[in-house]
Protein backbone atom coordinates (compact mmCIF):
# COMPACT_ATOMS: atom_id res chain seq x y z
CA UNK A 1 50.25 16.14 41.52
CA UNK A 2 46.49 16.40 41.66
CA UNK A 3 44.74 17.45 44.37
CA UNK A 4 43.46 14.61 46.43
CA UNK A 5 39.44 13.74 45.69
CA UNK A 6 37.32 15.05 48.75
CA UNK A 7 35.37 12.44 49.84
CA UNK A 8 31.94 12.08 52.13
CA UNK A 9 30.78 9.09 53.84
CA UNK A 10 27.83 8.24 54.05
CA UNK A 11 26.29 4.98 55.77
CA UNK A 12 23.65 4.52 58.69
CA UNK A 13 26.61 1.53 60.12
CA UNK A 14 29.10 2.92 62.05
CA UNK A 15 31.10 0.22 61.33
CA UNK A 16 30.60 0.35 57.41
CA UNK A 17 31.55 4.20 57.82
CA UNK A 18 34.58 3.44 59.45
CA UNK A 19 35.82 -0.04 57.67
CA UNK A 20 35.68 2.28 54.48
CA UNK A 21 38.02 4.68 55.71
CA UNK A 22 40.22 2.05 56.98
CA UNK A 23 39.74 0.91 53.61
CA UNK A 24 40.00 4.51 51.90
CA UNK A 25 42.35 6.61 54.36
CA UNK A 26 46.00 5.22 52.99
CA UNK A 27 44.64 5.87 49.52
CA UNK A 28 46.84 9.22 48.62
CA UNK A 29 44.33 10.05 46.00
CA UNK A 30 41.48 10.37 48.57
CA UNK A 31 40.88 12.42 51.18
CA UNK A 32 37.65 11.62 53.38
CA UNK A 33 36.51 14.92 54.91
CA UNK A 34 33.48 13.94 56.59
CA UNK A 35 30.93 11.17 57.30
CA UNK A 36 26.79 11.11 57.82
CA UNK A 37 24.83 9.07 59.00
CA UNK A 38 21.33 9.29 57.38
CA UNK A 39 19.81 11.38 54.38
CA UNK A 40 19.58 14.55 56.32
CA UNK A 41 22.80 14.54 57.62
CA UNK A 42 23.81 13.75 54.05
CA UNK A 43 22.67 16.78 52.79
CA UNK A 44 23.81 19.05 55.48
CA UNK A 45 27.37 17.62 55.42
CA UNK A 46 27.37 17.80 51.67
CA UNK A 47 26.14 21.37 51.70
CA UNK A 48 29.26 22.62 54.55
CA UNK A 49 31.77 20.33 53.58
CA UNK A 50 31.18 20.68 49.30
CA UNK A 51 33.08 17.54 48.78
CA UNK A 52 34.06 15.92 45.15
CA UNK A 53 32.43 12.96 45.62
CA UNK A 54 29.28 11.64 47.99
CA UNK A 55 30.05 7.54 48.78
CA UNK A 56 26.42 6.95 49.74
CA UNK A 57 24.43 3.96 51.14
CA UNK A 58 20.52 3.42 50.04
CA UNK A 59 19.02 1.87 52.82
CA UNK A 60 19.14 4.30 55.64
CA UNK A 61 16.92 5.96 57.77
CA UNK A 62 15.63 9.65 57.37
CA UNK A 63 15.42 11.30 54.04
CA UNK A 64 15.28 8.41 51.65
CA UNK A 65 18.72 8.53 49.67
CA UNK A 66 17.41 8.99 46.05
CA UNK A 67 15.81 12.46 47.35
CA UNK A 68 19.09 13.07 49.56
CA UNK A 69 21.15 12.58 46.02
CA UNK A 70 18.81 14.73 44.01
CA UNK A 71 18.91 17.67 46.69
CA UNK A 72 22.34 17.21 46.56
CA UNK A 73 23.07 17.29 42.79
CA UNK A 74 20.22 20.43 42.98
CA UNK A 75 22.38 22.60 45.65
CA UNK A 76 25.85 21.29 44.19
CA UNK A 77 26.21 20.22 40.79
CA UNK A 78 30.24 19.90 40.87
CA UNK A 79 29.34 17.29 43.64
CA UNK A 80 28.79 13.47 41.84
CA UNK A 81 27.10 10.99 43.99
CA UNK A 82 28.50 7.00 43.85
CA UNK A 83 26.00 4.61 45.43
CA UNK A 84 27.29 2.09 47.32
CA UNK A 85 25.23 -0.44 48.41
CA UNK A 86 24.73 -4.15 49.22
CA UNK A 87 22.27 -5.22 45.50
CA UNK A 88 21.36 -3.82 42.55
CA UNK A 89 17.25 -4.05 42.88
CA UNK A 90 14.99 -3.72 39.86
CA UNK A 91 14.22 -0.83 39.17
CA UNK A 92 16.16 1.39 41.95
CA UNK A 93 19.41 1.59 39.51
CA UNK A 94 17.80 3.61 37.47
CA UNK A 95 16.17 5.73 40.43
CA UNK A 96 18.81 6.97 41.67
CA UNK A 97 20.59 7.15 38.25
CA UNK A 98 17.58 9.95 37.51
CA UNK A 99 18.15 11.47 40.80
CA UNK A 100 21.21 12.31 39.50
CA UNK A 101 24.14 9.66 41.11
CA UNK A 102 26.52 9.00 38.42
CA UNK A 103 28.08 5.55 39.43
CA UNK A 104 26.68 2.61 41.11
CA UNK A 105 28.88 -0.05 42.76
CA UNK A 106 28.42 -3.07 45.22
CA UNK A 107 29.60 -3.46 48.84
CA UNK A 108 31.33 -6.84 47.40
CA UNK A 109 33.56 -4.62 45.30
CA UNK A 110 37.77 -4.64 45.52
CA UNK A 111 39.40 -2.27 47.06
CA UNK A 112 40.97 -1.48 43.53
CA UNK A 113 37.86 -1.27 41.92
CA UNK A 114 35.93 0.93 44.48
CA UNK A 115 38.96 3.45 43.91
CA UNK A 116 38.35 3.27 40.34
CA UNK A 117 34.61 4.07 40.61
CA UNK A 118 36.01 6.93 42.81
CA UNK A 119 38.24 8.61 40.40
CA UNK A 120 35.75 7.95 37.58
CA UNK A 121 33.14 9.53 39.30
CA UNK A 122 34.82 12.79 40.25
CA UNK A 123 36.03 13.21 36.79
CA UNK A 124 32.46 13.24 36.38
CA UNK A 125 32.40 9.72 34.55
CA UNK A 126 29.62 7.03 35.35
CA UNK A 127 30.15 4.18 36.58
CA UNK A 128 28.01 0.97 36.93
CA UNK A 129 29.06 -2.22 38.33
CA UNK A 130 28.46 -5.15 36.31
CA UNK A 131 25.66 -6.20 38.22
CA UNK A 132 24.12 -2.55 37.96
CA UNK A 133 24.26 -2.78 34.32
CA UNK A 134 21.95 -5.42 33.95
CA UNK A 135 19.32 -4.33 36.07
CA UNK A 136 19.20 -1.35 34.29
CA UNK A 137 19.85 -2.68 30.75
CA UNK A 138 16.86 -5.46 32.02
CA UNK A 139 14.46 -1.82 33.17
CA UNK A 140 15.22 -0.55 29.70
CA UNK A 141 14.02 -3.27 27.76
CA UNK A 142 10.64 -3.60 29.78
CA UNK A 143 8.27 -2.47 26.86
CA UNK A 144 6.63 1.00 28.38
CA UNK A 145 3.02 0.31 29.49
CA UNK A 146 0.30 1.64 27.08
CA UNK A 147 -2.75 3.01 27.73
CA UNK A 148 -5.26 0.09 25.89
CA UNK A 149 -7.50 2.86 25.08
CA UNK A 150 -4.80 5.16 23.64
CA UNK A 151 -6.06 4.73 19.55
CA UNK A 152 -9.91 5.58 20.52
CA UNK A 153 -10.75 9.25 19.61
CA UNK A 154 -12.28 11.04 21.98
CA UNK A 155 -15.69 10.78 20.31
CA UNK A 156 -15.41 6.69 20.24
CA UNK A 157 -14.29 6.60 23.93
CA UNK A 158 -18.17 8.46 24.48
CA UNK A 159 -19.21 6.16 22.37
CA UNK A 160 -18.17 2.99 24.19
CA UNK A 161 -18.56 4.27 27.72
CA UNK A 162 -22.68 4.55 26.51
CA UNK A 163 -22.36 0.78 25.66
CA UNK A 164 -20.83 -0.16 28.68
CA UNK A 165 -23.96 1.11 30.07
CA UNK A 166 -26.30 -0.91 27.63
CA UNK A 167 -27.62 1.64 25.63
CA UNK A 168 -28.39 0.94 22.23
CA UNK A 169 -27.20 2.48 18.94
CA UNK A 170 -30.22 4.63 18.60
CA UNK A 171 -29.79 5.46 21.96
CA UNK A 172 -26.76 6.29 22.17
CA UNK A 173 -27.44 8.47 18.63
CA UNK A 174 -30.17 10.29 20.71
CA UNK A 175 -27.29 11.24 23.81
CA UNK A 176 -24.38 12.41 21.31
CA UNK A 177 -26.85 13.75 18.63
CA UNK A 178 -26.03 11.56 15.95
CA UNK A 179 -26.87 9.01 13.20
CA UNK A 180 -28.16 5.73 14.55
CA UNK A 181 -25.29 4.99 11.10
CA UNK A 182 -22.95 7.24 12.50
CA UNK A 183 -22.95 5.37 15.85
CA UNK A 184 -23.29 1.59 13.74
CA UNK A 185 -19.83 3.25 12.67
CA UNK A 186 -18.10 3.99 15.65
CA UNK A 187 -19.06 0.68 17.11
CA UNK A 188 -17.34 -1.36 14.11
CA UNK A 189 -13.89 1.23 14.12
CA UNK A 190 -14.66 0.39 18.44
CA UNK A 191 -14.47 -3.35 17.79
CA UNK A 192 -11.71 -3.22 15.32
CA UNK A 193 -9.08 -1.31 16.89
CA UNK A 194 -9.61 -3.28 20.42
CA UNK A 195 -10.17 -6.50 18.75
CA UNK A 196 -12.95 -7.24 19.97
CA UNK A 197 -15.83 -8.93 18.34
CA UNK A 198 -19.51 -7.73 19.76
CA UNK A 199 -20.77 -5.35 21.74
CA UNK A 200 -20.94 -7.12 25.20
CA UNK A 201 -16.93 -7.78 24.99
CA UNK A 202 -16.95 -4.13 24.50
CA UNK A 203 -18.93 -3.39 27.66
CA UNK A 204 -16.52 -5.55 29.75
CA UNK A 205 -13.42 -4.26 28.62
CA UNK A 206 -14.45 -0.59 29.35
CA UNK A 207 -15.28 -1.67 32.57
CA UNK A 208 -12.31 -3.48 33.50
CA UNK A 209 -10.58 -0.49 32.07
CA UNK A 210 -11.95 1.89 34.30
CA UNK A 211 -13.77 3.97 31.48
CA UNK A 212 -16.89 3.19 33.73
CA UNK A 213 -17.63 2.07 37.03
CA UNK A 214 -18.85 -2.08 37.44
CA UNK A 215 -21.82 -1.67 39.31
C-alpha cells in the first residue's frame, strides 16, 4: 500500500479548516499533518512540515496566497499546491496557475471529487475544475494588447512626436536634419500604417497615446 498523501490546511476559517478534516480525516489515503491560517503561516508550516500537497484558500489575510504558493513551490518543488476556493475569478486562475499551484477546485466540490483533485495533484497532475477551465480557456483567448505604435520605426515615431507639436515638414527636416521629401515621406508611411488620413489626426493620436504630453 502507498503511503498516505501528507496533507496541509490552509484556510483563514477555523471552521472551513476543520469541516475539511472532518471531511478529509477518514480518508485512508490522506493524512492531514498540519493546518495555517494565513499566507505566512502557510509558508512556515509548509517549510517544517514538507507536506505532499498544500489545500490552500485565496482570500486570506497576510501574505497574499499567489506569493505564499510561489515561495512555496520556490523552497519545495516536490510540494504541489491545490487551490481551493469559493469562484473561479477572471483572471486569478491563471495567477496562481503561474505561481506555480497545479490544480484548482471549488468549495462546492464532492467529497469524491476533492479526493480526486488530491491524488491528482500529488502525483503531480493538474487539475482544474470545470468552472476553472473556462476562466482560463476565456483569459487565453483575450487577444494580447498591442502597443498601437509598435510598426513605427524609431525614426517615424520622431517624426510624428514633431507633428504632434505642429511643426511643419520643413521644420521638422531642419530638427532631424533631413529632406523637407524625406520628411513628406515619413508622414505618408505615418498615415498609412496608423490609418490615419492628415496630419492633425496624427497629432491627436500621438497625444492620446502618450508619445507627447496634451498641453
Amino acid at each position: 500500500m502507498n503511503p498516505a498523501i501528507r496533507l496541509l490546511l490552509v484556510d483563514d476559517h477555523a471552521i472551513v479548516r476543520e469541516g475539511l478534516r472532518a471531511l478529509l480525516d477518514d480518508c485512508e489515503e490522506l493524512s492531514i499533518v498540519g493546518e495555517a491560517a494565513d499566507g505566512d503561516e502557510a509558508v512556515t508550516s509548509a517549510l517544517a512540515l514538507r507536506p505532499d500537497v498544500v489545500l490552500i484558500d485565496l482570500k486570506m489575510p497576510g501574505l497574499a496566497a499567489p506569493d505564499a504558493i510561489r515561495r512555496i513551490r520556490n523552497e519545495l518543488p516536490t510540494t504541489h499546491v491545490l487551490v481551493l476556493t469559493s469562484y473561479a475569478e477572471e483572471g486569478q486562475v491563471q495567477e496562481v496557475m503561474g505561481n506555480g499551484a497545479l490544480g484548482y477546485v471549488l468549495k462546492d466540490v464532492a467529497r469524491a471529487e476533492l479526493v480526486r483533485a488530491i491524488r491528482t495533484v500529488a502525483r503531480g497532475e493538474p487539475w482544474l475544475h470545470a468552472e476553472a477551465q473556462r476562466s482560463l480557456l476565456a483569459q487565453l483567448r483575450k487577444p494580447a494588447e498591442t502597443d498601437p505604435l509598435a510598426d513605427l520605426t524609431d525614426r517615424e515615431r520622431s517624426v510624428l512626436k514633431l507633428i504632434a507639436q505642429g511643426r511643419s515638414n520643413k521644420q521638422i527636416g531642419n530638427t532631424l536634419h533631413l529632406t523637407e521629401g524625406t520628411i513628406k515621406g515619413y508622414v505618408s508611411s505615418i498615415l498609412s500604417k496608423l490609418g490615419l488620413e492628415d496630419r492633425t489626426q496624427a497629432a491627436l493620436f500621438a497625444v492620446r497615446h502618450g508619445l507627447v504630453e496634451n498641453g
